[in-house]
Each structure stands twice: as structure tokens, then as C-alpha cells.
C-alpha atoms as a PDB file:
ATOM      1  CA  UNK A   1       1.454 -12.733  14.450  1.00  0.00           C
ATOM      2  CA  UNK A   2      -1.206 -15.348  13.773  1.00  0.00           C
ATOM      3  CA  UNK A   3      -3.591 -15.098  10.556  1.00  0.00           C
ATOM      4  CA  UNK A   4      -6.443 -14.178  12.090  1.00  0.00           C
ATOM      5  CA  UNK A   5      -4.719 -11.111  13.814  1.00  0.00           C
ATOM      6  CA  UNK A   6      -2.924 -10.283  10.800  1.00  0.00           C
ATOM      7  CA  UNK A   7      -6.304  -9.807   9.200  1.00  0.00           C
ATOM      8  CA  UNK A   8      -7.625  -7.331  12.095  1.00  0.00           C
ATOM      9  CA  UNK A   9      -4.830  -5.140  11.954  1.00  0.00           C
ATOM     10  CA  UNK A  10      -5.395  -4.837   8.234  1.00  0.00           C
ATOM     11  CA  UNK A  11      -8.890  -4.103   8.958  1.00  0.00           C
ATOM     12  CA  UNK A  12      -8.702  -1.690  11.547  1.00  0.00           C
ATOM     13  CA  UNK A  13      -6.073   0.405   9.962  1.00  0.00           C
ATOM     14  CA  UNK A  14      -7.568   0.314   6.353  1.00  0.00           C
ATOM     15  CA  UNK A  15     -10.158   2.095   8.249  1.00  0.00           C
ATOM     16  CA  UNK A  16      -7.834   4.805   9.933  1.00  0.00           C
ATOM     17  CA  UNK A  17      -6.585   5.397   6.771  1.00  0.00           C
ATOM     18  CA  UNK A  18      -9.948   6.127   5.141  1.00  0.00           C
ATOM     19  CA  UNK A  19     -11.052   8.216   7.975  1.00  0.00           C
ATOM     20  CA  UNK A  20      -7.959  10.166   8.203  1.00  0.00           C
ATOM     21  CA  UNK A  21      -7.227  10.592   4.101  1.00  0.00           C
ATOM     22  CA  UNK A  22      -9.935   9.006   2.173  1.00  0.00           C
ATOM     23  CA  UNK A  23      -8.137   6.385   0.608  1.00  0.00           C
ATOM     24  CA  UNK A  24      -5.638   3.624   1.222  1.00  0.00           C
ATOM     25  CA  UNK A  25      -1.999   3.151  -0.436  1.00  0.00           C
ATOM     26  CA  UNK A  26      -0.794  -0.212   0.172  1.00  0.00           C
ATOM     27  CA  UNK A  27       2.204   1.624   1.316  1.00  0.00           C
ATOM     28  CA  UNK A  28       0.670   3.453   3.593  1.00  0.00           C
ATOM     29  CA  UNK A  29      -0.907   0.383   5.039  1.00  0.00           C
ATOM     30  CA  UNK A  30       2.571  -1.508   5.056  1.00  0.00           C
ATOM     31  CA  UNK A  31       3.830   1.723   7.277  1.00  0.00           C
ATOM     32  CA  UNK A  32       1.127   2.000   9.420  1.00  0.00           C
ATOM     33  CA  UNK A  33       1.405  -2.003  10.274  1.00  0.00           C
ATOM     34  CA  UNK A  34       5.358  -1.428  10.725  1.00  0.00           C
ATOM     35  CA  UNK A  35       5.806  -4.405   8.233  1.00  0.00           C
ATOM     36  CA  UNK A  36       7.720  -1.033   6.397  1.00  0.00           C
ATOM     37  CA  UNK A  37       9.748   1.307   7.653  1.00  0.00           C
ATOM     38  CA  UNK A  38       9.726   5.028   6.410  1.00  0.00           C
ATOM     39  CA  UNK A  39      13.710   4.833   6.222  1.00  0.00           C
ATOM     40  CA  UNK A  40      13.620   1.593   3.782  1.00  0.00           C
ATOM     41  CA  UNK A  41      10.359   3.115   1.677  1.00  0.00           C
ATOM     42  CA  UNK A  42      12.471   5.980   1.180  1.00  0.00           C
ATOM     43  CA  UNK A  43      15.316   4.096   0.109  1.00  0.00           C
ATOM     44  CA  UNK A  44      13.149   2.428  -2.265  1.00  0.00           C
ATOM     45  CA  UNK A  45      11.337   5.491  -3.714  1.00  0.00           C
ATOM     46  CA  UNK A  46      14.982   7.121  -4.330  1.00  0.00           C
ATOM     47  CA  UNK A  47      16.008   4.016  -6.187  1.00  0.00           C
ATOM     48  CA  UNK A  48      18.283   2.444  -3.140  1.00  0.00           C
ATOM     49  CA  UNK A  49      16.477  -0.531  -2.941  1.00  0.00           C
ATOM     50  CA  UNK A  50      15.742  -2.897  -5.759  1.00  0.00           C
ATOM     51  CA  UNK A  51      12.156  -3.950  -4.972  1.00  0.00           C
ATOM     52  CA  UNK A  52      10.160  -3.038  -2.312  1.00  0.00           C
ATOM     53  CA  UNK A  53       9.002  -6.686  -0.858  1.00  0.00           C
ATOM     54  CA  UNK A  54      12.867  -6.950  -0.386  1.00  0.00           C
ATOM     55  CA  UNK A  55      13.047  -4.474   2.974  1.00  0.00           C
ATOM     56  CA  UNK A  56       8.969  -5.393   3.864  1.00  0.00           C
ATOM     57  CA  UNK A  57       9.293  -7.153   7.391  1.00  0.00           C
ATOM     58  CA  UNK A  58       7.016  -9.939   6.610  1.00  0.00           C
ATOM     59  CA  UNK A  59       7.543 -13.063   4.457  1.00  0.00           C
ATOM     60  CA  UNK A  60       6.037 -13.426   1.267  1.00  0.00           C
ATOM     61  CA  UNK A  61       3.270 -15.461   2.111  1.00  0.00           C
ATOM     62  CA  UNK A  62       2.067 -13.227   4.861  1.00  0.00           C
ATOM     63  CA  UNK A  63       2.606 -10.381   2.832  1.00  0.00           C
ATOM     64  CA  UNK A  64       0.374 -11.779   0.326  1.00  0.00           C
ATOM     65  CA  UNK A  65      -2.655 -12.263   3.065  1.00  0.00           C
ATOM     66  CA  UNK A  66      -2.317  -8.362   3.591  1.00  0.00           C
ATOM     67  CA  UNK A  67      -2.932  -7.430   0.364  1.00  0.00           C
ATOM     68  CA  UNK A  68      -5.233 -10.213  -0.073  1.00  0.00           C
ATOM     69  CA  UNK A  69      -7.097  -8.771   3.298  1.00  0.00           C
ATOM     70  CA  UNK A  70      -6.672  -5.201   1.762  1.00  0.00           C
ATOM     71  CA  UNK A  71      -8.818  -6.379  -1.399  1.00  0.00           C
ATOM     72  CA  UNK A  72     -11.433  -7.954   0.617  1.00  0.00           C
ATOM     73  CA  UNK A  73     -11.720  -5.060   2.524  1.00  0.00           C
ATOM     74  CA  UNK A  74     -11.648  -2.334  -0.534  1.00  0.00           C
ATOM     75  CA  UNK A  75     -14.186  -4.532  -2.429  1.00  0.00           C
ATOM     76  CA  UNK A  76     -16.524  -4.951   0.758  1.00  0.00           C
ATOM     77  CA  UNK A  77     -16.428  -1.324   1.288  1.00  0.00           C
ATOM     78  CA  UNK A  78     -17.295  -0.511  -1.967  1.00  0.00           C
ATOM     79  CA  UNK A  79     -13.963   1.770  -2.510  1.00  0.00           C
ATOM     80  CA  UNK A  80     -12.827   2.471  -6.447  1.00  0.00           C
ATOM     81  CA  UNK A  81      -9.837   1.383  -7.675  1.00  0.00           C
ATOM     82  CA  UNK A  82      -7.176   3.696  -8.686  1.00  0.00           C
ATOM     83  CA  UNK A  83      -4.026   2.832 -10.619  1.00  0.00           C
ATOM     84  CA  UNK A  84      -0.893   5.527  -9.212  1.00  0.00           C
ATOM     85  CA  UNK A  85       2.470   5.030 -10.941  1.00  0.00           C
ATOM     86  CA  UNK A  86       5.598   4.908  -8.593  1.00  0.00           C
ATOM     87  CA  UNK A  87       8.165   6.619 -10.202  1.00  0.00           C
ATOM     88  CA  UNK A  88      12.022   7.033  -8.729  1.00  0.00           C
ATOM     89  CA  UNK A  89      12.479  10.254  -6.468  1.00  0.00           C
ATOM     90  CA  UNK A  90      15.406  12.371  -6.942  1.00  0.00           C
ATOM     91  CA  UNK A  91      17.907  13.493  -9.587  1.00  0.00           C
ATOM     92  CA  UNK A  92      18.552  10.683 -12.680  1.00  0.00           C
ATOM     93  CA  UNK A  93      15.987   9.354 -14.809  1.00  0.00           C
ATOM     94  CA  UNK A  94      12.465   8.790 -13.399  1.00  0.00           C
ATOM     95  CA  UNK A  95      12.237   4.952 -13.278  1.00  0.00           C
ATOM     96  CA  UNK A  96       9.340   3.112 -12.243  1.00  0.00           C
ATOM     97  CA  UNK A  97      10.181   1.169  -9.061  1.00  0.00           C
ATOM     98  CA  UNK A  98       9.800  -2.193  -8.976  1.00  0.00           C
ATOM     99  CA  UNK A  99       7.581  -3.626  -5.971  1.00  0.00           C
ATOM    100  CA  UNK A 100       8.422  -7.571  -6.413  1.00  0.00           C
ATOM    101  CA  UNK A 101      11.559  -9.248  -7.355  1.00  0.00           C
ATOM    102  CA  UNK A 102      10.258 -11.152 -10.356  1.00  0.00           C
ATOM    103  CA  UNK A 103       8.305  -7.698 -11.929  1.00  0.00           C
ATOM    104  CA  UNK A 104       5.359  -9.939 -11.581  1.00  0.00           C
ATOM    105  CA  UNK A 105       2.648  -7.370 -13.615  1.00  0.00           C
ATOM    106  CA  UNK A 106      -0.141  -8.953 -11.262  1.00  0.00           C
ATOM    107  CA  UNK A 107       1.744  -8.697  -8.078  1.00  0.00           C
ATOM    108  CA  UNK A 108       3.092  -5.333  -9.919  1.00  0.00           C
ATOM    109  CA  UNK A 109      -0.462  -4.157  -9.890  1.00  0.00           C
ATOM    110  CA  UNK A 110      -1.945  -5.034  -6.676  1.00  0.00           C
ATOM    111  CA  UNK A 111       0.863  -2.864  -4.932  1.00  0.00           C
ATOM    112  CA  UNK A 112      -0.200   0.523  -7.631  1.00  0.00           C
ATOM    113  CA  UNK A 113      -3.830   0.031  -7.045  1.00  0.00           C
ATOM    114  CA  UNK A 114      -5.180   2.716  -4.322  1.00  0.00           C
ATOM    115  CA  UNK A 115      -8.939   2.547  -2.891  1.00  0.00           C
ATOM    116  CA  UNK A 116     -10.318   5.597  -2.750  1.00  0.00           C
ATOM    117  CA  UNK A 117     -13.742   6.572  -0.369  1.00  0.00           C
ATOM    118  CA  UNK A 118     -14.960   9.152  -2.797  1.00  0.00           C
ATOM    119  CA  UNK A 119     -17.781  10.042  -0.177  1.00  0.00           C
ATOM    120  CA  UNK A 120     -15.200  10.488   2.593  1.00  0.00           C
ATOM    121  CA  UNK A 121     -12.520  12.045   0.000  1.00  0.00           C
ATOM    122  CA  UNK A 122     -15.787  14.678  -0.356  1.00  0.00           C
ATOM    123  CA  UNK A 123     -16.518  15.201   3.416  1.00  0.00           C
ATOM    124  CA  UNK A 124     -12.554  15.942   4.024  1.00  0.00           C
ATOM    125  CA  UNK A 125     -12.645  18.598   0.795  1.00  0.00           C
ATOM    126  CA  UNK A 126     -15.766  20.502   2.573  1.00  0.00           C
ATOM    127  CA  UNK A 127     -13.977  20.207   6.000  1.00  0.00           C
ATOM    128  CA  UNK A 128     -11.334  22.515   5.019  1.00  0.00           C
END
């Protein structure tokens, strides 16, 4: 997939995501974009998988335009920040899982950082 189209998709599906929860998990994105699978997330999250760029389909440098694209998109949109800590599911110690292979803390914190619609996070409260 071109640039260009990469950039849509991201687009398009950031906004699914707010619609349909209110914010956006880079995760979630990287699912919804099949980029990640559920199986290999899982794996990660129960400490299976060192780092989670290591079972994203997409190399490093397009993987690095989505979350690029996701930015752009979070800061046009006016969406706040939120840190979220990724600890290891499952019995053992509660690590916190690694998302790139060098631990990179700026890399480390793009992947934590969730955008959050606070007016759409209030319209799916009142909906319920």
C-alpha cells in the first residue's frame, strides 16, 4: 500500500474508532488496519512476544507514518493525550511490555499515548 493510502486508512479508521469508543489506542488502530493480528497482540500482552513492532505486519518505516498519521490526526482533532501503561497479562510478575526492540522511551511513548474525544466519550456515557 502506497503512502498516500496508508494515510486514508489511518484517517478513516481513527474516526471509527472515535465514533464507536471515544478514543483511539494505537493498538486498536494497528488491529483495525490488520497491520496486527488479535492472536500476535495477545501473545504480546501475555508476555509471548518480545516487542510488539516484532509481529506488526508493516516495516518500520511504514509503521512509523501510521503513528506519525495518528498524531496528525489526534492533534488536528483536538483529542487529549492520555498516557495507559501496558502491563503483562496472566500469572508471573506484571511486566511492562515492551513495544520496540531498542526500548526506545520516545518510540516507547508514542505507542502508550491514547487520544481521547472527551465530548464523544460524554455523548456515549448519556447513551447508555
Amino acid at each position: 500500500m502506497n503512502n498516500e493510502k496508508l494515510k486514508k486508512k489511518v484517517n478513516y479508521i481513527a474516526n471509527e474508532l472515535i465514533y464507536i469508543k471515544g478514543f483511539i489506542a494505537p493498538v486498536d488502530l494497528l488491529m483495525e488496519m490488520d497491520i496486527l493480528s488479535k492472536k500476535d497482540y495477545e501473545n504480546w500482552r501475555f508476555g509471548r512476544v518480545k516487542y510488539l513492532e516484532k509481529v506488526c505486519r508493516l516495516n518500520l518505516k511504514k509503521l512509523s507514518l501510521v503513528m506519525r498519521e495518528l498524531r496528525k490526526f489526534a492533534n488536528k482533532n483536538k483529542l487529549k493525550p492520555s498516557q495507559t501503561v501496558y502491563k503483562k497479562w496472566g500469572k508471573g510478575r506484571k511486566i511492562t511490555l515492551q513495544f520496540s526492540k531498542y526500548n526506545n522511551p520516545k518510540i516507547e511513548k508514542h505507542y502508550k499515548t491514547h487520544y481521547v474525544d472527551l465530548k464523544r466519550v460524554k455523548e456515549l456515557k448519556s447513551n447508555k
